[in-house]
Protein backbone atom coordinates (compact mmCIF):
# COMPACT_ATOMS: atom_id res chain seq x y z
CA UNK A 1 -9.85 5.52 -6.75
CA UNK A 2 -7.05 7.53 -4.78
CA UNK A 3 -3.81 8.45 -6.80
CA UNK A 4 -1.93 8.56 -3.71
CA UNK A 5 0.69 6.81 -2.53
CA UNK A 6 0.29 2.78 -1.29
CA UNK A 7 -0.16 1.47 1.94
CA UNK A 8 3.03 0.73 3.53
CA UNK A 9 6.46 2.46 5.32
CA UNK A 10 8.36 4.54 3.55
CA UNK A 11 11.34 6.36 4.18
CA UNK A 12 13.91 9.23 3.03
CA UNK A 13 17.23 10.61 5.03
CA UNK A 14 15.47 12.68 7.18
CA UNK A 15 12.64 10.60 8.26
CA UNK A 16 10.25 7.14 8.18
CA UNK A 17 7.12 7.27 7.50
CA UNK A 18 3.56 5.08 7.20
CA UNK A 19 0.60 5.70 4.76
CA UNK A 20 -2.31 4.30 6.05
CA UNK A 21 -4.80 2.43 3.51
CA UNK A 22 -7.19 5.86 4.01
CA UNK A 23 -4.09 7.80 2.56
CA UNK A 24 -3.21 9.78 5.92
CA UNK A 25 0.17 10.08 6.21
CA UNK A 26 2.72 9.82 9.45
CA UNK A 27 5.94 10.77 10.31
CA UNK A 28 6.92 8.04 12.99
CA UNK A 29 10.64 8.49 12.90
CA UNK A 30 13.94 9.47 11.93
CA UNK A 31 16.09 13.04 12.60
CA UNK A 32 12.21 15.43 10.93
CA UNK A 33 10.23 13.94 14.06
CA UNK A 34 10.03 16.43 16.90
CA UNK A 35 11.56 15.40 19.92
CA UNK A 36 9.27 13.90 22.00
CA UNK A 37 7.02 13.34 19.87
CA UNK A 38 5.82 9.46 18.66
CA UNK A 39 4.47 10.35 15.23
CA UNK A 40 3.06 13.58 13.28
CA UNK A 41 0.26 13.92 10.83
CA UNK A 42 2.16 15.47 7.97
CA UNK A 43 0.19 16.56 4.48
CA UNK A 44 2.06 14.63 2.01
CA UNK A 45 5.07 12.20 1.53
CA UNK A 46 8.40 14.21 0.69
CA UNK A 47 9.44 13.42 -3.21
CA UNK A 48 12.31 11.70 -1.93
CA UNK A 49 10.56 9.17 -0.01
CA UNK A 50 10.99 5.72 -0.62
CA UNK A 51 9.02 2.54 -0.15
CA UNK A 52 12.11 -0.47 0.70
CA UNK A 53 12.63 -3.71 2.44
CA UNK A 54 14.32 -1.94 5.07
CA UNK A 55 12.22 0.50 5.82
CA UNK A 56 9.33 -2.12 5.89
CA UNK A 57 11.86 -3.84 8.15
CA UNK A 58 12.46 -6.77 6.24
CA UNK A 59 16.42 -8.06 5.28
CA UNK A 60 18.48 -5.54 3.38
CA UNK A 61 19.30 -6.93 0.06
CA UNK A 62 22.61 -6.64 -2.47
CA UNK A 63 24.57 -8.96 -0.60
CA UNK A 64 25.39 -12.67 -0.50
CA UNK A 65 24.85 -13.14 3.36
CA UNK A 66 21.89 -14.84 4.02
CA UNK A 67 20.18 -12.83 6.95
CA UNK A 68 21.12 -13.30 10.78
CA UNK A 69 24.23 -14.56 9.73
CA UNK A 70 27.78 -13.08 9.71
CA UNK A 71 30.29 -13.63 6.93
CA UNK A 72 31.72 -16.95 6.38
CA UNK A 73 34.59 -16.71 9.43
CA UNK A 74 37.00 -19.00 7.10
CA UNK A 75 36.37 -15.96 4.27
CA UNK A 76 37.08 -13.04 6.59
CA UNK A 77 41.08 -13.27 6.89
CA UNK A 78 41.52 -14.31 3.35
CA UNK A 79 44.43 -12.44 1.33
CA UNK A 80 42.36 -11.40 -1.38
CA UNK A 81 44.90 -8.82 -3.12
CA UNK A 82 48.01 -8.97 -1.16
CA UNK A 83 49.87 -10.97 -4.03
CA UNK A 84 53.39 -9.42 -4.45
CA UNK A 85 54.11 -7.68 -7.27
């Protein structure tokens, strides 16, 4: 049994990347990738590397917005904190 990482994207500031269910893992994105370049066999994940919704693409989450939807347009204008004092 492997003690690597699981399958799946993850991803850190400086780049995204995929570990395969053999354990190889591939930088396929993001500001680390060599220009021109479509993805790089790299030795190991970075320790700040991430597994997330987003970078699995699926919906960010923390807000109340259900996804493909903008804000509620009769909430956008509201005077939340202009009360006079």
């Amino acid at each position: 049994m492997s003690a690597g990482p699981t399958a799946g994207f993850y991803a850190n500031r400086d780049g995204e990347y995929e570990v395969l269910p053999d354990g190889a893992v591939w930088l396929i994105g993001g500001l680390a990738l060599p220009e021109g370049s479509e993805r790089v066999l790299v030795a190991a994940l970075p320790p700040d590397a991430a597994m997330t919704e987003g970078a699995m693409g699926g919906p960010a989450s923390g807000g109340t917005t259900p996804p493909g939807r903008g804000p509620d347009s009769a909430q956008v204008h509201r005077d939340w904190d202009k009360r006079k004092r």
